[in-house]
C-alpha atoms as a PDB file:
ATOM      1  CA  UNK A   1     -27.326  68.364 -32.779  1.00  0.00           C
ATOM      2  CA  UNK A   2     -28.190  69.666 -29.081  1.00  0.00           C
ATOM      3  CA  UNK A   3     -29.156  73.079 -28.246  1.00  0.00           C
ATOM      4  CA  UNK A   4     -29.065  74.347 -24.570  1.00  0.00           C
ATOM      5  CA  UNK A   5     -31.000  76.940 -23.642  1.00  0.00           C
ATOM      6  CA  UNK A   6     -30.685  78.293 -20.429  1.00  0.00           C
ATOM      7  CA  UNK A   7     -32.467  82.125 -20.610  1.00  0.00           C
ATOM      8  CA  UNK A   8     -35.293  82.999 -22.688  1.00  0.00           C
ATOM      9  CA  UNK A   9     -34.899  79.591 -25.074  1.00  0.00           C
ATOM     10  CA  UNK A  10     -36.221  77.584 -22.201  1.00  0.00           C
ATOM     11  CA  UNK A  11     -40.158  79.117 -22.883  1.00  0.00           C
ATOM     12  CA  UNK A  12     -39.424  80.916 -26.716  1.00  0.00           C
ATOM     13  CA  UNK A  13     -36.748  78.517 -28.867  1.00  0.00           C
ATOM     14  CA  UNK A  14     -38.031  80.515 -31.920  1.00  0.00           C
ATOM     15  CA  UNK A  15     -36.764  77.405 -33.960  1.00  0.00           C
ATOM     16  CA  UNK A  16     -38.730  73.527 -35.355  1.00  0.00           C
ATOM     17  CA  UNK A  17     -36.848  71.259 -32.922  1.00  0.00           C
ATOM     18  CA  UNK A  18     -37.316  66.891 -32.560  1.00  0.00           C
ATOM     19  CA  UNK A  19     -37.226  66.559 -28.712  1.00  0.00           C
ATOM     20  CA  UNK A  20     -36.428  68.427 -25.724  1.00  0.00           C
ATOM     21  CA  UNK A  21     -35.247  67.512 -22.501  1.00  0.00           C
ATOM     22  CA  UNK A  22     -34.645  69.702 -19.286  1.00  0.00           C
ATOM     23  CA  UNK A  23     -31.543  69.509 -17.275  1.00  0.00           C
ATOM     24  CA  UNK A  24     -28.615  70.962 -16.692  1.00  0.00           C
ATOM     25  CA  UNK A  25     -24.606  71.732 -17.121  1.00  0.00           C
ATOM     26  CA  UNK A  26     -21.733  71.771 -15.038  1.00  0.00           C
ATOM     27  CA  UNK A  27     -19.460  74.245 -14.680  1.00  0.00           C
ATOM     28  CA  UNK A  28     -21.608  77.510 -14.882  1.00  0.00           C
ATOM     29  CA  UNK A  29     -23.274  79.833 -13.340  1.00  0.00           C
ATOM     30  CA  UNK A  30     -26.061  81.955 -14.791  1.00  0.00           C
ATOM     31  CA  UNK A  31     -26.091  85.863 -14.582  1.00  0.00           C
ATOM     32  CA  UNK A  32     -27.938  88.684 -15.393  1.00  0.00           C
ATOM     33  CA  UNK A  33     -24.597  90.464 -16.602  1.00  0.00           C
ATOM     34  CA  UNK A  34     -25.081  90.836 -20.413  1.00  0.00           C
ATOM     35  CA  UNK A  35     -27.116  93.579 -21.693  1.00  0.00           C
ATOM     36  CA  UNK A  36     -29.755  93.710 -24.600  1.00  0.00           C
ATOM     37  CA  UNK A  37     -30.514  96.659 -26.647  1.00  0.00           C
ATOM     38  CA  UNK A  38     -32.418  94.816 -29.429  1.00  0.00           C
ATOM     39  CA  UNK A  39     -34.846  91.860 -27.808  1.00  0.00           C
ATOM     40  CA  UNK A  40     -35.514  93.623 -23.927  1.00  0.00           C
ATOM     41  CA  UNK A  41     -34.089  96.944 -24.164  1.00  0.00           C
ATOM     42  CA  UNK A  42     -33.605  99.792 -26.533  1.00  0.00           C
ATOM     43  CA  UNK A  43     -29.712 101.450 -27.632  1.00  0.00           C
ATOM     44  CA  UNK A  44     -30.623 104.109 -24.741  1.00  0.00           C
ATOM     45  CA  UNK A  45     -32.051 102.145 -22.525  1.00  0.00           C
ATOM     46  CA  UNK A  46     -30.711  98.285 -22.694  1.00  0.00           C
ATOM     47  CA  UNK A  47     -32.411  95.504 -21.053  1.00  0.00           C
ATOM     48  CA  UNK A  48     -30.594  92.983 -18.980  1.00  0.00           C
ATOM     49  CA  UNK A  49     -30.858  89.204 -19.896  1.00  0.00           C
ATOM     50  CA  UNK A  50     -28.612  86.277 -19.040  1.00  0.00           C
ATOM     51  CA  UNK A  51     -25.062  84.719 -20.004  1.00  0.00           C
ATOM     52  CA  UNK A  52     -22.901  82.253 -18.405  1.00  0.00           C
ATOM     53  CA  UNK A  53     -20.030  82.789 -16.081  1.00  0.00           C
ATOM     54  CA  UNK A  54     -17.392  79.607 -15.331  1.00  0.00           C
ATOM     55  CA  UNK A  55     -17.836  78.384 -11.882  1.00  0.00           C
ATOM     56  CA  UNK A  56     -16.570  74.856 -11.493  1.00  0.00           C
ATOM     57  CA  UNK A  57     -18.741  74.302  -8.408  1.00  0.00           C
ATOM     58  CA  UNK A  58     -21.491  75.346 -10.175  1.00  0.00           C
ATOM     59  CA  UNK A  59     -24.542  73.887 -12.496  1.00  0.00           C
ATOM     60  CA  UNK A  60     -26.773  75.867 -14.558  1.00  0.00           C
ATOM     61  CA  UNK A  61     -30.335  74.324 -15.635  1.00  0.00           C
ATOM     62  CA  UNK A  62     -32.343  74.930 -18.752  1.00  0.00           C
ATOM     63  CA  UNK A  63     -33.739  73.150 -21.295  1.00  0.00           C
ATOM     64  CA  UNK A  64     -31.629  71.266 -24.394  1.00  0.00           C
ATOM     65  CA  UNK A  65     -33.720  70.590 -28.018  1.00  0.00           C
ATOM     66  CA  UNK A  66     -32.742  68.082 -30.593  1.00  0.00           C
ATOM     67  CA  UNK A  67     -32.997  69.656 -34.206  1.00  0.00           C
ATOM     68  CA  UNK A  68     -32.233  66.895 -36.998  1.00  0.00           C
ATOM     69  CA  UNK A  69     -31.778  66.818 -40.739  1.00  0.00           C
ATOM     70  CA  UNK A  70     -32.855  70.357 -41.777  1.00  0.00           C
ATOM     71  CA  UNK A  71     -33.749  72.056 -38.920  1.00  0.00           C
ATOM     72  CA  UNK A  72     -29.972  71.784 -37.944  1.00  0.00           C
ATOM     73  CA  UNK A  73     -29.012  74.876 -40.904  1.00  0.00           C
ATOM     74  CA  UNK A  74     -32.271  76.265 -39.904  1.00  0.00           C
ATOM     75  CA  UNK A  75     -31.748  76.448 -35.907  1.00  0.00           C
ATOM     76  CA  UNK A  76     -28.289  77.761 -36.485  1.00  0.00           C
ATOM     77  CA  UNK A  77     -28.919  80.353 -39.056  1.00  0.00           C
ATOM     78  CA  UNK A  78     -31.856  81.700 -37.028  1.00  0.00           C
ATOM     79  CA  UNK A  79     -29.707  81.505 -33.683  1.00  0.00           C
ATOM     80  CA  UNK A  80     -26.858  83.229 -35.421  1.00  0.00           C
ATOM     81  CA  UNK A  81     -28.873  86.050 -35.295  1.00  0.00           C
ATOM     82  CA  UNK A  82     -30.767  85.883 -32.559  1.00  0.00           C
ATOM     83  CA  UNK A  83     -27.078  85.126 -30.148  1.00  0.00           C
ATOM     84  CA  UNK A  84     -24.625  86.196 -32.208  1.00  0.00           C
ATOM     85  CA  UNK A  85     -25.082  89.226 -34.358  1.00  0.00           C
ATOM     86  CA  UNK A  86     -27.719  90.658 -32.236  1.00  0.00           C
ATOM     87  CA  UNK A  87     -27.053  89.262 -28.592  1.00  0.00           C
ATOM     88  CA  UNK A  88     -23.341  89.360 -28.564  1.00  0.00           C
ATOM     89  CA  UNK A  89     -22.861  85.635 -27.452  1.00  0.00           C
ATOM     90  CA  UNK A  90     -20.612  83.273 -28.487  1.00  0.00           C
ATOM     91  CA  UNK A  91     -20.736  79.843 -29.042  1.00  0.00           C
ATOM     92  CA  UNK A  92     -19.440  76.937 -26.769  1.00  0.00           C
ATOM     93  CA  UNK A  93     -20.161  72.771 -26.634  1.00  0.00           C
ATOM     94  CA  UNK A  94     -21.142  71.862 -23.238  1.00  0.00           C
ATOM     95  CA  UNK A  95     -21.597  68.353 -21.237  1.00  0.00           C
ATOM     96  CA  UNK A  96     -25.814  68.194 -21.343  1.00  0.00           C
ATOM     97  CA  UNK A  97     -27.340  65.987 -18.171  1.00  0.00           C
ATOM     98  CA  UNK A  98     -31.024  65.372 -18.384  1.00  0.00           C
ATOM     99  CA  UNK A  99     -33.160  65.316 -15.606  1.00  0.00           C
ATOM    100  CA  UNK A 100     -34.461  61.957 -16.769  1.00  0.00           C
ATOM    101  CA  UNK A 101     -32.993  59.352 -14.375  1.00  0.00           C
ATOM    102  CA  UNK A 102     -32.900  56.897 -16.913  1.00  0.00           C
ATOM    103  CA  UNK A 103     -30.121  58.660 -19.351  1.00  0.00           C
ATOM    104  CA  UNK A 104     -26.594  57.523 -18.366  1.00  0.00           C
ATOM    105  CA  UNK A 105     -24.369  59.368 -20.427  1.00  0.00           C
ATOM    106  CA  UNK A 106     -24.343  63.128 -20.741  1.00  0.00           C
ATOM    107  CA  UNK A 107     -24.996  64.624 -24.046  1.00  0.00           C
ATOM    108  CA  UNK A 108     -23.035  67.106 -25.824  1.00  0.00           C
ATOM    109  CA  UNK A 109     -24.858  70.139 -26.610  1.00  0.00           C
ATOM    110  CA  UNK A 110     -24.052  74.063 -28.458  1.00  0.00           C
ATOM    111  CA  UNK A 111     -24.884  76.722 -25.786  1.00  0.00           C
ATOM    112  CA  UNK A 112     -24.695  80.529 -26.369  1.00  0.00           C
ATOM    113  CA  UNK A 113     -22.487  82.658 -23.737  1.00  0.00           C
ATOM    114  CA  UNK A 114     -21.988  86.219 -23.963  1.00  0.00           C
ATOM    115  CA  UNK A 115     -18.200  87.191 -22.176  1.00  0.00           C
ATOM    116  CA  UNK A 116     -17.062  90.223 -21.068  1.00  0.00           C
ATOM    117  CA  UNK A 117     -15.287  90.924 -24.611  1.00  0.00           C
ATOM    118  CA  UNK A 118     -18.711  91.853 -26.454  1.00  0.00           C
ATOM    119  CA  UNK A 119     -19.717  95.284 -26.252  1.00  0.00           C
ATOM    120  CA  UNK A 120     -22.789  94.390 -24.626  1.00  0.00           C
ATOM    121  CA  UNK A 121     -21.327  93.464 -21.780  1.00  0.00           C
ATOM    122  CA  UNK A 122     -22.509  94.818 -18.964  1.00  0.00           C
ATOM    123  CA  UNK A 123     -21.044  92.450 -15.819  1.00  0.00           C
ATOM    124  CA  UNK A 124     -22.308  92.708 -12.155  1.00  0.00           C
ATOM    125  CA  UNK A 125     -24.295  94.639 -10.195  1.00  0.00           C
ATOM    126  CA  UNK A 126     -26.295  94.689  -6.895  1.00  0.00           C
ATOM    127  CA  UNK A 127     -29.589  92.715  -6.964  1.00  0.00           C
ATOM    128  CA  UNK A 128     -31.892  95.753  -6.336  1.00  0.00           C
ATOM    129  CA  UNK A 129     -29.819  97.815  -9.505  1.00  0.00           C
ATOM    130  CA  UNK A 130     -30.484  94.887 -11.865  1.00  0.00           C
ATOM    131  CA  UNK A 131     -33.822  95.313 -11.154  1.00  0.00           C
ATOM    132  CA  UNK A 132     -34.554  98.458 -11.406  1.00  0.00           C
ATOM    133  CA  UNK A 133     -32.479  98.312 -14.923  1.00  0.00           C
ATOM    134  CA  UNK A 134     -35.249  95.682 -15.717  1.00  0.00           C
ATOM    135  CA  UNK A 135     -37.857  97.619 -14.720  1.00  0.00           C
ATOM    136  CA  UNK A 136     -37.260 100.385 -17.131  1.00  0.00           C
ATOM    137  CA  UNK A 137     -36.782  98.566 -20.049  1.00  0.00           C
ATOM    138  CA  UNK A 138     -38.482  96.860 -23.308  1.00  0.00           C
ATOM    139  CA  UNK A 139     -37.392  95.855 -26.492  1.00  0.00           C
ATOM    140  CA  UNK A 140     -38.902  94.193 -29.803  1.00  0.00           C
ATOM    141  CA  UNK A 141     -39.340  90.796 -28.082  1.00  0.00           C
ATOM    142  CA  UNK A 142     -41.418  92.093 -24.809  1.00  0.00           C
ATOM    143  CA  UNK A 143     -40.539  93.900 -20.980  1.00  0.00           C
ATOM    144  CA  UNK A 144     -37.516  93.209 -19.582  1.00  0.00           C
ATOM    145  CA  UNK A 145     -39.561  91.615 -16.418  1.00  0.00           C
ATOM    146  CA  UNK A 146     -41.311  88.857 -18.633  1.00  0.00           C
ATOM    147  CA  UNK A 147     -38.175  87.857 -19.439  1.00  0.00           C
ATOM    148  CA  UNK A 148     -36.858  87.344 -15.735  1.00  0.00           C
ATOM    149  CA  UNK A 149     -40.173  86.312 -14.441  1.00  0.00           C
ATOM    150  CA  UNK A 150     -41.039  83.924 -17.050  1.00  0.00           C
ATOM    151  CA  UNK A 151     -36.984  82.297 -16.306  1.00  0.00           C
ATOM    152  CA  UNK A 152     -37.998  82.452 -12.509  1.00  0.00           C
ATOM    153  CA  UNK A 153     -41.354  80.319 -13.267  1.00  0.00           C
ATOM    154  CA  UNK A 154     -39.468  78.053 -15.703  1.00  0.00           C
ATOM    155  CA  UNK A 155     -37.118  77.437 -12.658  1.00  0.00           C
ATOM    156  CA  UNK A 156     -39.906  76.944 -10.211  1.00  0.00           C
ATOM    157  CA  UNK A 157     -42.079  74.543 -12.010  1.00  0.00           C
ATOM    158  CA  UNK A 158     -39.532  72.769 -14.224  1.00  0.00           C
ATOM    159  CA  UNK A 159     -36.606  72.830 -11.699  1.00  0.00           C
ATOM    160  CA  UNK A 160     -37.595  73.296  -8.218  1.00  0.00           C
ATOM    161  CA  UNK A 161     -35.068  70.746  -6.957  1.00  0.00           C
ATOM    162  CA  UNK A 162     -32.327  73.329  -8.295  1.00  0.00           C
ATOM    163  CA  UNK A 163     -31.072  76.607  -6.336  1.00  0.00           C
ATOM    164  CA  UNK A 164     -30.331  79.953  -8.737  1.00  0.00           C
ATOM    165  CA  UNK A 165     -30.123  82.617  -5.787  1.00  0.00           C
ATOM    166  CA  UNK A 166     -29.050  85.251  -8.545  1.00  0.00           C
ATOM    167  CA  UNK A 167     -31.988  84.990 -10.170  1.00  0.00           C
ATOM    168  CA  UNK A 168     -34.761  84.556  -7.296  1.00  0.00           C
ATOM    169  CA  UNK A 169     -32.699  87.244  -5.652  1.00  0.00           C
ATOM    170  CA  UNK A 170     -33.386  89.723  -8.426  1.00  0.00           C
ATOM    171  CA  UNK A 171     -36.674  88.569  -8.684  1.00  0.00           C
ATOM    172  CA  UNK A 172     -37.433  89.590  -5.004  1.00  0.00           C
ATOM    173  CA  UNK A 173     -35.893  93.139  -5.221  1.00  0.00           C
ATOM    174  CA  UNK A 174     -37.969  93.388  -8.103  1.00  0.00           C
ATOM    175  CA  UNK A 175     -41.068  92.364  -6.232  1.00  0.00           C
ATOM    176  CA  UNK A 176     -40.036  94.811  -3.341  1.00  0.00           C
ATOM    177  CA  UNK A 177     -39.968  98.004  -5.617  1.00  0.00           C
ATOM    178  CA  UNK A 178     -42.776  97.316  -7.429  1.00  0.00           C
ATOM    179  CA  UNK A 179     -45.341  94.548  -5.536  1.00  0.00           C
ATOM    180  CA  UNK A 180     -48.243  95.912  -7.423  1.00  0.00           C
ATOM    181  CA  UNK A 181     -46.488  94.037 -10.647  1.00  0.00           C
ATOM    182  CA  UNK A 182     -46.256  90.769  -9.244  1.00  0.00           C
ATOM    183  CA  UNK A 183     -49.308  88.401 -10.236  1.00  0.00           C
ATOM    184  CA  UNK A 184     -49.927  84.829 -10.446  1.00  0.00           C
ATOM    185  CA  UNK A 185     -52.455  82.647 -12.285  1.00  0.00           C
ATOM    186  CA  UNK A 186     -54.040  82.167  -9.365  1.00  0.00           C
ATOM    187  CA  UNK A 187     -54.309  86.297  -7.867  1.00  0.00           C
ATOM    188  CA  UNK A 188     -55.493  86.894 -11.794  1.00  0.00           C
ATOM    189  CA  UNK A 189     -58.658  84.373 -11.513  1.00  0.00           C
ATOM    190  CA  UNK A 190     -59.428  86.389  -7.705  1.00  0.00           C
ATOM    191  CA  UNK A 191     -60.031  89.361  -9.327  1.00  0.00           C
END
């Protein structure tokens, strides 16, 4: 079985896995439109995280793992829980294509996508309000703004061939209301 992971299961699969392989789907767009009160946020205060919108001109990238034999229950019962009960997403099999040049055939692959019918649900919103929601929030897994920068990192160092304007976009407003935040390696070994 193939998992693709496309938010926070790019860096933190929180399962035993055989392989991975980065890459992407067709059909989708990635959004920061679903809203987390467990893992980045709080009941009063929810994070925002990301789910998948249909866009047939569009192609989300992430990161699928292999789980065989008994990490297949194991993966699933544990991503259940994680996506399902406590996330709100639903599950969906998707056309995988790895980067890898040398893979001909797409593989089929389970991906999680929260829709507008779970209560969670939060849909769209201007750049600079989705990150000041991120800002402000924090859950049992971490800030809200590891979560995006870590996906924004993941996208420049795994994916830079790819474009995700939604999510550089919100990255930037974020940057521009609080620059003092933003840090890399390289700025931390300066000081």
């Amino acid at each position: 079985l193939w998992i693709f992971g496309y938010g926070s299961l790019v860096w933190r699969p929180g399962f035993e896995f055989t392989s991975r392989k980065v890459g992407f789907i067709r059909g989708y767009c990635r959004r920061f439109w679903q809203g987390d009160s467990f893992h980045r946020g709080t009941e009063g205060a929810p994070g925002r995280v990301v789910t998948l919108l249909e866009d047939c001109g569009a192609c989300t990238w992430g990161v699928a793992y292999e789980v065989r034999g008994e990490q297949i229950a194991a993966s699933l019962q544990y991503l259940n829980v994680r996506e399902a009960v406590l996330g709100g997403y639903d599950t969906k099999l998707v056309k995988f294509h790895p980067q890898e040049k040398d893979v001909e055939e797409p593989i089929l692959a389970l991906v999680y996508i929260a829709t507008p019918q779970n209560p969670s649900y939060l849909g769209p919103a201007s750049e600079e309000d989705i990150a000041a929601q991120i800002i402000v929030s924090s859950g049992c897994a971490g800030h809200n703004i590891e979560y995006l920068l870590r996906l924004a990192d993941f996208m420049r160092y795994f994916c830079p061939q790819a474009k995700d304007e939604h999510l550089f976009s919100i990255e930037e407003a974020l940057v521009s209301i609080l620059p003092c935040l933003y840090y890399t390696e390289d700025s931390l070994e300066e000081t």
